[in-house]
PDB file of N, CA and C in Angstrom:
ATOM      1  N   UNK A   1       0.841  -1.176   0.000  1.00  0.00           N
ATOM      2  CA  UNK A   1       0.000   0.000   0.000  1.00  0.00           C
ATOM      3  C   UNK A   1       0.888   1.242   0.000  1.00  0.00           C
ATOM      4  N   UNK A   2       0.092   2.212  -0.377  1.00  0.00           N
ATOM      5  CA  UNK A   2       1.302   3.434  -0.831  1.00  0.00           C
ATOM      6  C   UNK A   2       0.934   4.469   0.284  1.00  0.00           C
ATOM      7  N   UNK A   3       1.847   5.270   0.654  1.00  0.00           N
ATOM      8  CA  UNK A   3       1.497   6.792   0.840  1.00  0.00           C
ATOM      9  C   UNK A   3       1.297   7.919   0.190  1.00  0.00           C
ATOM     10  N   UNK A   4       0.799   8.771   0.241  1.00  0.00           N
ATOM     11  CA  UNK A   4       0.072   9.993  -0.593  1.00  0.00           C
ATOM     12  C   UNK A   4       1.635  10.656  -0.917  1.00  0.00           C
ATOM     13  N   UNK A   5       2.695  10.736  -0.140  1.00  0.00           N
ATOM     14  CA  UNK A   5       4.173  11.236  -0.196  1.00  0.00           C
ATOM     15  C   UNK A   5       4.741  10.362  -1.167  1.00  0.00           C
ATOM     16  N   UNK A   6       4.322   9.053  -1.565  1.00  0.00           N
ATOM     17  CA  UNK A   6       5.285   8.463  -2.268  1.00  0.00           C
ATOM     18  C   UNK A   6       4.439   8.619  -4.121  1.00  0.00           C
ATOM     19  N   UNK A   7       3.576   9.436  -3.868  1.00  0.00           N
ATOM     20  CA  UNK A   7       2.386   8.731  -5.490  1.00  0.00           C
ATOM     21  C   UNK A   7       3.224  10.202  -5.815  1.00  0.00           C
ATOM     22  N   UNK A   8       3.709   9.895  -7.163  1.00  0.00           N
ATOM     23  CA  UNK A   8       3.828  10.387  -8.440  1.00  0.00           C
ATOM     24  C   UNK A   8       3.030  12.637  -8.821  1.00  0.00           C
ATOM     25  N   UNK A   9       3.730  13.286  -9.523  1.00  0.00           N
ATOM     26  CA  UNK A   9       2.577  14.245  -9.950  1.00  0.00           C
ATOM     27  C   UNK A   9       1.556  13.415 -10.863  1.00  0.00           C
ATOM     28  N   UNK A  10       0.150  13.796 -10.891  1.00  0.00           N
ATOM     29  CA  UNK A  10      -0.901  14.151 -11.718  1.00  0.00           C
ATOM     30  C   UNK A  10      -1.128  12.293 -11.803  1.00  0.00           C
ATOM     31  N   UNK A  11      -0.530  11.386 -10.605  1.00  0.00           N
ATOM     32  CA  UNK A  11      -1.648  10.295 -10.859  1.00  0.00           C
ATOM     33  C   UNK A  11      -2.451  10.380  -9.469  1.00  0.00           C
ATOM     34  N   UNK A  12      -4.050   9.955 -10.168  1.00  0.00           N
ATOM     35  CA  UNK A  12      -4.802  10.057  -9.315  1.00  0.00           C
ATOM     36  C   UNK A  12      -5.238   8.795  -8.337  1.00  0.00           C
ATOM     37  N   UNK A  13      -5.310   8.729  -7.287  1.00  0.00           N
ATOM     38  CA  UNK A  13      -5.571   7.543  -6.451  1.00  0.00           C
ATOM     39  C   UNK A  13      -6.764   7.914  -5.547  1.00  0.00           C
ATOM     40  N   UNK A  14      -7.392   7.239  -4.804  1.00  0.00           N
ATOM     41  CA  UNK A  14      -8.093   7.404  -4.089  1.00  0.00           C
ATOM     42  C   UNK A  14      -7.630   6.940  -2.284  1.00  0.00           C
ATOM     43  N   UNK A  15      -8.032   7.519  -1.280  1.00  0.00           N
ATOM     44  CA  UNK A  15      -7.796   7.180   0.041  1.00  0.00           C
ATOM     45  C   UNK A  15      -8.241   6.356   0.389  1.00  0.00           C
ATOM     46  N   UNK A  16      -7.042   5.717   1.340  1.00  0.00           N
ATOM     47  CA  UNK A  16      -8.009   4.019   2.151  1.00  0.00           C
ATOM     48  C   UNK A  16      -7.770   4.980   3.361  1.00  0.00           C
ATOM     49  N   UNK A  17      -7.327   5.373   4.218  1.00  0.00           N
ATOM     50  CA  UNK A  17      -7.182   5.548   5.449  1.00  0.00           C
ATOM     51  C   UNK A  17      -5.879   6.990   5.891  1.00  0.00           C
ATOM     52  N   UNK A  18      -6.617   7.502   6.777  1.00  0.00           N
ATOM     53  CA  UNK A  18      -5.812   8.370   7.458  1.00  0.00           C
ATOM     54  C   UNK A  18      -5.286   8.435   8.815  1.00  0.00           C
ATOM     55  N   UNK A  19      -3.940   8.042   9.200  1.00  0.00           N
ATOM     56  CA  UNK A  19      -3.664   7.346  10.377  1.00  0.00           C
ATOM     57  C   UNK A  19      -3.070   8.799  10.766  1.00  0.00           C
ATOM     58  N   UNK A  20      -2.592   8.454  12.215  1.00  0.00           N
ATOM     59  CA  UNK A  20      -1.857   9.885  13.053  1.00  0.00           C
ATOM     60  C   UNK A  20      -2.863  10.017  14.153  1.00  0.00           C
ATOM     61  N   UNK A  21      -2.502  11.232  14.923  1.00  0.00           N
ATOM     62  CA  UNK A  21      -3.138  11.873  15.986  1.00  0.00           C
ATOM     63  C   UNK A  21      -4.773  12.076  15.951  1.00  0.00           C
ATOM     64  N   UNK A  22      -5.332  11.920  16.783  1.00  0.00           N
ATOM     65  CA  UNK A  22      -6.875  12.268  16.441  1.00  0.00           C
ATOM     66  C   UNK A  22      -7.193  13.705  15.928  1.00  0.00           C
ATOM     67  N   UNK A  23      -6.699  14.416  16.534  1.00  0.00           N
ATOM     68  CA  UNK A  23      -6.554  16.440  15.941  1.00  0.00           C
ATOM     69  C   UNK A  23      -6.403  16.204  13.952  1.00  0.00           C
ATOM     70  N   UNK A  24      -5.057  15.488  14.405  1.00  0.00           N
ATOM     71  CA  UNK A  24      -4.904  15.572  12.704  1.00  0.00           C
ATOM     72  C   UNK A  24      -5.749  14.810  12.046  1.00  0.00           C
ATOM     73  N   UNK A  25      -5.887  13.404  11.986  1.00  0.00           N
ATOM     74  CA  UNK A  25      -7.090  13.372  11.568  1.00  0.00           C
ATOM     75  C   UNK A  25      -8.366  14.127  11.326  1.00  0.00           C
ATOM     76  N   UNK A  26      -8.732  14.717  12.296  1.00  0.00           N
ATOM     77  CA  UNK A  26     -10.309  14.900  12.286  1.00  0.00           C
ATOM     78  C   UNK A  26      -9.878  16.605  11.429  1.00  0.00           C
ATOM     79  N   UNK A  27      -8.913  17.045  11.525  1.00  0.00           N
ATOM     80  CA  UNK A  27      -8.603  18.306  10.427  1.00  0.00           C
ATOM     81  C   UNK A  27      -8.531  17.847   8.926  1.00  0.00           C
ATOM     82  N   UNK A  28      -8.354  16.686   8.653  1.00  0.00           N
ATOM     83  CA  UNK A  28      -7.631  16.209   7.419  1.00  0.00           C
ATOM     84  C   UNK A  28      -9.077  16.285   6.945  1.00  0.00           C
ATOM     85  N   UNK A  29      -9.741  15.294   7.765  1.00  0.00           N
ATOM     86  CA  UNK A  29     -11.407  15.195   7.219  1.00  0.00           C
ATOM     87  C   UNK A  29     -12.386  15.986   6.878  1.00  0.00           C
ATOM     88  N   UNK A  30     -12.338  17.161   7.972  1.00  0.00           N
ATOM     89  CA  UNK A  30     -12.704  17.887   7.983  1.00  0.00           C
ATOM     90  C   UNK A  30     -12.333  19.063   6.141  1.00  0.00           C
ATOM     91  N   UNK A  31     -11.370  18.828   5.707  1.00  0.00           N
ATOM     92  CA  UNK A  31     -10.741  19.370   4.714  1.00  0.00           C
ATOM     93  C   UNK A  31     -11.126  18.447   3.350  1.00  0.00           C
ATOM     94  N   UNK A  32     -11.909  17.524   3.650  1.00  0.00           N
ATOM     95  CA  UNK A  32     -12.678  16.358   2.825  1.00  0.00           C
ATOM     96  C   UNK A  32     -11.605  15.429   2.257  1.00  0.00           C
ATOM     97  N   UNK A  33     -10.624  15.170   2.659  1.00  0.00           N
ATOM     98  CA  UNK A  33      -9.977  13.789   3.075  1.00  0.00           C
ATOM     99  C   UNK A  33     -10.522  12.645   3.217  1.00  0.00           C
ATOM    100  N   UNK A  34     -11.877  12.122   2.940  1.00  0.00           N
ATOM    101  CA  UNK A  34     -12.518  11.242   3.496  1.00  0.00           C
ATOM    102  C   UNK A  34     -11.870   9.821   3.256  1.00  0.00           C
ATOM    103  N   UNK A  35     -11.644   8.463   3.667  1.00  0.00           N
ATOM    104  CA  UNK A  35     -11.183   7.600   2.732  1.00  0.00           C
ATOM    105  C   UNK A  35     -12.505   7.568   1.293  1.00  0.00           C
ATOM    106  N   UNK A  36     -12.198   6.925   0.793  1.00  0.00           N
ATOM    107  CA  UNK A  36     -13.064   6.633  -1.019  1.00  0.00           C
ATOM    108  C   UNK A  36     -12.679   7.806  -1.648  1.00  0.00           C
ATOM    109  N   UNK A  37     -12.158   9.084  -1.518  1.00  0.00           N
ATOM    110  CA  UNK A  37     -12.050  10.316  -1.975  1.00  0.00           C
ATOM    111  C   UNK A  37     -10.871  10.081  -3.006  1.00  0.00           C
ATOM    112  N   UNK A  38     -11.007  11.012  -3.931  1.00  0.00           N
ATOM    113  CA  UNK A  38     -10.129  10.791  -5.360  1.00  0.00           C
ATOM    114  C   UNK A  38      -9.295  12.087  -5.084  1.00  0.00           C
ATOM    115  N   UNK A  39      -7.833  11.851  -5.345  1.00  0.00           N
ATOM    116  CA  UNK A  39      -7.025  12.822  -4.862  1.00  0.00           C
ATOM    117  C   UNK A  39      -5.723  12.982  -6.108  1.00  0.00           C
ATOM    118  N   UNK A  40      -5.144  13.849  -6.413  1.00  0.00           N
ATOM    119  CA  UNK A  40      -4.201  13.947  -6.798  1.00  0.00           C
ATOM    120  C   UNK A  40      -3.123  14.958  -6.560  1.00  0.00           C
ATOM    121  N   UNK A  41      -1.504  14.338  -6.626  1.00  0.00           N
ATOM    122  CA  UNK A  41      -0.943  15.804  -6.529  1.00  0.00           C
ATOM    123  C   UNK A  41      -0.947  16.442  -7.679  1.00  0.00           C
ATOM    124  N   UNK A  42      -0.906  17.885  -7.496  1.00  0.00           N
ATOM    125  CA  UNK A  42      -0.771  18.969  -8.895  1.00  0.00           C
ATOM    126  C   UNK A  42       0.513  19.120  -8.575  1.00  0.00           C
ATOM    127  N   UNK A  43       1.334  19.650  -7.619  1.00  0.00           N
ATOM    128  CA  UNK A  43       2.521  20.491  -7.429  1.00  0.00           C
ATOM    129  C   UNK A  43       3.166  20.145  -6.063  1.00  0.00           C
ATOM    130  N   UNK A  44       4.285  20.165  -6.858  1.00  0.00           N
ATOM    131  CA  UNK A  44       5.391  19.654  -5.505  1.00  0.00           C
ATOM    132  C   UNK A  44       5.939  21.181  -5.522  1.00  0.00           C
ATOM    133  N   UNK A  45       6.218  21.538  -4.285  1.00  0.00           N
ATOM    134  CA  UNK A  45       7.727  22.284  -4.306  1.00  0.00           C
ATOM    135  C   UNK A  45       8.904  22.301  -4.724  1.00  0.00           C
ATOM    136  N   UNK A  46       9.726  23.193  -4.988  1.00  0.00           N
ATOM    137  CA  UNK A  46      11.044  23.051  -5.509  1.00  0.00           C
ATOM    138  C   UNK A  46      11.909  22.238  -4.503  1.00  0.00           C
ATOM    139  N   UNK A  47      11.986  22.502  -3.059  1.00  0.00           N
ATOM    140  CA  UNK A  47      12.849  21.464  -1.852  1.00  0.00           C
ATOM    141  C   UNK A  47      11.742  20.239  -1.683  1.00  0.00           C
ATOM    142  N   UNK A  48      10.777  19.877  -2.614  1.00  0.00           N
ATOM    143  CA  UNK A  48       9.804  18.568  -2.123  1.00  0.00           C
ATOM    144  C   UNK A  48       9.138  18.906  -0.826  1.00  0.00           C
ATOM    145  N   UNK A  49       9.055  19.715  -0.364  1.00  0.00           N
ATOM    146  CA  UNK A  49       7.740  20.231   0.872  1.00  0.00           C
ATOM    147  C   UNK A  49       7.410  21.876   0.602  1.00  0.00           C
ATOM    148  N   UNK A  50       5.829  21.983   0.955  1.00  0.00           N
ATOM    149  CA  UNK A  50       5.153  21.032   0.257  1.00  0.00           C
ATOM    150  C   UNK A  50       4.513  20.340  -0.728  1.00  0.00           C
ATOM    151  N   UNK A  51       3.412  19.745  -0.581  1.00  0.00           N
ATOM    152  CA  UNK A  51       2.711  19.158  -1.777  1.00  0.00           C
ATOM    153  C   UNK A  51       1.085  20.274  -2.108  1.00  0.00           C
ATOM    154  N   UNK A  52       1.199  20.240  -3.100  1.00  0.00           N
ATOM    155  CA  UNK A  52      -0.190  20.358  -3.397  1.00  0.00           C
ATOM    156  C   UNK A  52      -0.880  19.642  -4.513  1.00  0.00           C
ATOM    157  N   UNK A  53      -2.224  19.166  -3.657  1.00  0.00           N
ATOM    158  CA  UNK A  53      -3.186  18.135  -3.681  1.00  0.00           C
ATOM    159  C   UNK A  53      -4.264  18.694  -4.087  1.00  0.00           C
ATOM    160  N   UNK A  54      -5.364  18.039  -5.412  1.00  0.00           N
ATOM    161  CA  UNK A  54      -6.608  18.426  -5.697  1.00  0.00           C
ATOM    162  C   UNK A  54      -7.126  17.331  -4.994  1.00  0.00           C
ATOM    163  N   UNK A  55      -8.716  18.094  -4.309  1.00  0.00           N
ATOM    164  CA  UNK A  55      -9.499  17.338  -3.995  1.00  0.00           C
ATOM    165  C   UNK A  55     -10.691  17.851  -3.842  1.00  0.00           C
ATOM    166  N   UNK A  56     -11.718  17.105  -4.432  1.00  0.00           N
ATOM    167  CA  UNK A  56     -12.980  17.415  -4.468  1.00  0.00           C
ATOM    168  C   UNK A  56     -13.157  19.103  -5.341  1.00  0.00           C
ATOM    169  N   UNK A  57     -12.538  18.638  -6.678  1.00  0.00           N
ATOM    170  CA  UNK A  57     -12.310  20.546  -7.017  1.00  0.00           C
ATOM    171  C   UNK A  57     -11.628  21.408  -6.583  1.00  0.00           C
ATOM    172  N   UNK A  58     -11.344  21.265  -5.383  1.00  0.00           N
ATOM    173  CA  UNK A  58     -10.510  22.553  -5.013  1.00  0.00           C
ATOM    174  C   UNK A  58      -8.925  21.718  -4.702  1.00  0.00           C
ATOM    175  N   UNK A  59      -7.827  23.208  -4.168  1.00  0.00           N
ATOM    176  CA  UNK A  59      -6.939  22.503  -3.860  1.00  0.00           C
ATOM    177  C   UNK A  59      -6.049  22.924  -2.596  1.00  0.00           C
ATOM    178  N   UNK A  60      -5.523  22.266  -1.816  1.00  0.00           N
ATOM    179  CA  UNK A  60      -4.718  22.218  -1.059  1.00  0.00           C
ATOM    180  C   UNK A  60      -3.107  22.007  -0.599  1.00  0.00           C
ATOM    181  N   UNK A  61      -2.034  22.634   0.459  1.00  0.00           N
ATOM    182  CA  UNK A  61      -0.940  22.305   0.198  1.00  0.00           C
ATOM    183  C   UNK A  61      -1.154  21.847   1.569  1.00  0.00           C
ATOM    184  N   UNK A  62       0.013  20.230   1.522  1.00  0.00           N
ATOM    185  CA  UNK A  62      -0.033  19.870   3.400  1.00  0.00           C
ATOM    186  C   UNK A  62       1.515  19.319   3.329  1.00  0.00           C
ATOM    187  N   UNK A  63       2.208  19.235   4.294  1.00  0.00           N
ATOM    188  CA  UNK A  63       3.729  18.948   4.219  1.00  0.00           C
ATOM    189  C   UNK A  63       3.635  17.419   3.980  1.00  0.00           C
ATOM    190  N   UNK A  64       4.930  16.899   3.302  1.00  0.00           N
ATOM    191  CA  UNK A  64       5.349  15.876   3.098  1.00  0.00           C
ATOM    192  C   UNK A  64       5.262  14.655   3.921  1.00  0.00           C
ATOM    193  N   UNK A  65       5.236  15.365   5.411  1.00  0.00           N
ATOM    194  CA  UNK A  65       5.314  14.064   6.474  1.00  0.00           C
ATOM    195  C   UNK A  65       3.995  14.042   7.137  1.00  0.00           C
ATOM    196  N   UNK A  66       2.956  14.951   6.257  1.00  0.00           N
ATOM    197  CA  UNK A  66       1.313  14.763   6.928  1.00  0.00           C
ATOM    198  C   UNK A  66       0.626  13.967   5.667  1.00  0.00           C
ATOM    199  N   UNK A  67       1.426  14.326   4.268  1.00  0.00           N
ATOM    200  CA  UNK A  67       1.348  13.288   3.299  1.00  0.00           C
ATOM    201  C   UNK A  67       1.479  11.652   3.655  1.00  0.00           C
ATOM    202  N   UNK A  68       2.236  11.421   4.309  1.00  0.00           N
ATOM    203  CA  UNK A  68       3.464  10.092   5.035  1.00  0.00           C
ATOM    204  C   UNK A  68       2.002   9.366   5.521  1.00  0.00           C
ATOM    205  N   UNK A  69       1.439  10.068   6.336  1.00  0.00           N
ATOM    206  CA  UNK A  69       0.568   9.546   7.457  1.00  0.00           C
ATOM    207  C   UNK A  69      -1.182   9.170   6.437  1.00  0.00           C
ATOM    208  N   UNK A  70      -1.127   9.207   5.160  1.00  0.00           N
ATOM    209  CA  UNK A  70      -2.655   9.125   4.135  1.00  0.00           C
ATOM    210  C   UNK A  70      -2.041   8.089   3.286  1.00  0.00           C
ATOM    211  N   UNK A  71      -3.049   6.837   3.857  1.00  0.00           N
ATOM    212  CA  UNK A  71      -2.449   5.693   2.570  1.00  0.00           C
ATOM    213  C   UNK A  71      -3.463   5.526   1.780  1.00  0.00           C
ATOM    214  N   UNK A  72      -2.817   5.258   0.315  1.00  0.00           N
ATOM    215  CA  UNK A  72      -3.630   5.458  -0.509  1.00  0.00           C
ATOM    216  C   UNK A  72      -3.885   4.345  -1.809  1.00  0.00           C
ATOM    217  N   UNK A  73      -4.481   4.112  -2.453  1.00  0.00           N
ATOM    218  CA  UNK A  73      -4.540   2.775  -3.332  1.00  0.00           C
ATOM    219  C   UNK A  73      -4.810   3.393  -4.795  1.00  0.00           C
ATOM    220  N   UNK A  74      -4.057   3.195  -5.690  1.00  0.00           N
ATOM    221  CA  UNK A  74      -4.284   3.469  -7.130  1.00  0.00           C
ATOM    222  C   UNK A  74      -5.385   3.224  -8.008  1.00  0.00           C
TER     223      UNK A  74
END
């Protein structure tokens, strides 16, 4: 199983699970993270942190090692 830090630009996968702290979690979700959700990165940074992620239409940037913690299935 992969992490959201290790998938590629512009392929899209969807979420199985978001592990970590309960705070972070329930922020991730809250940000529509849900698992089944279709995600992709658009844009890495030039030093690789951070990422930015489309989801649900819109988009978001979250660091590399909050990436680490969203596994994800192709």
């Amino acid at each position: 199983m992969l992490t959201l830090a290790e998938v590629e630009r512009h392929a899209k996968v969807a979420i199985v699970a978001v592990d970590g702290e309960r705070g972070f979690r329930r922020r991730l979700l809250e940000l529509g993270l849900c698992p089944g959700t279709a995600v992709a990165i658009t844009n890495i940074a030039p030093l690789g942190d951070p990422l930015e992620i489309e989801v649900r239409g819109g988009r978001l940037s979250i660091r590399k090692d909050e990436a680490a913690q969203i596994r994800v299935r192709r």
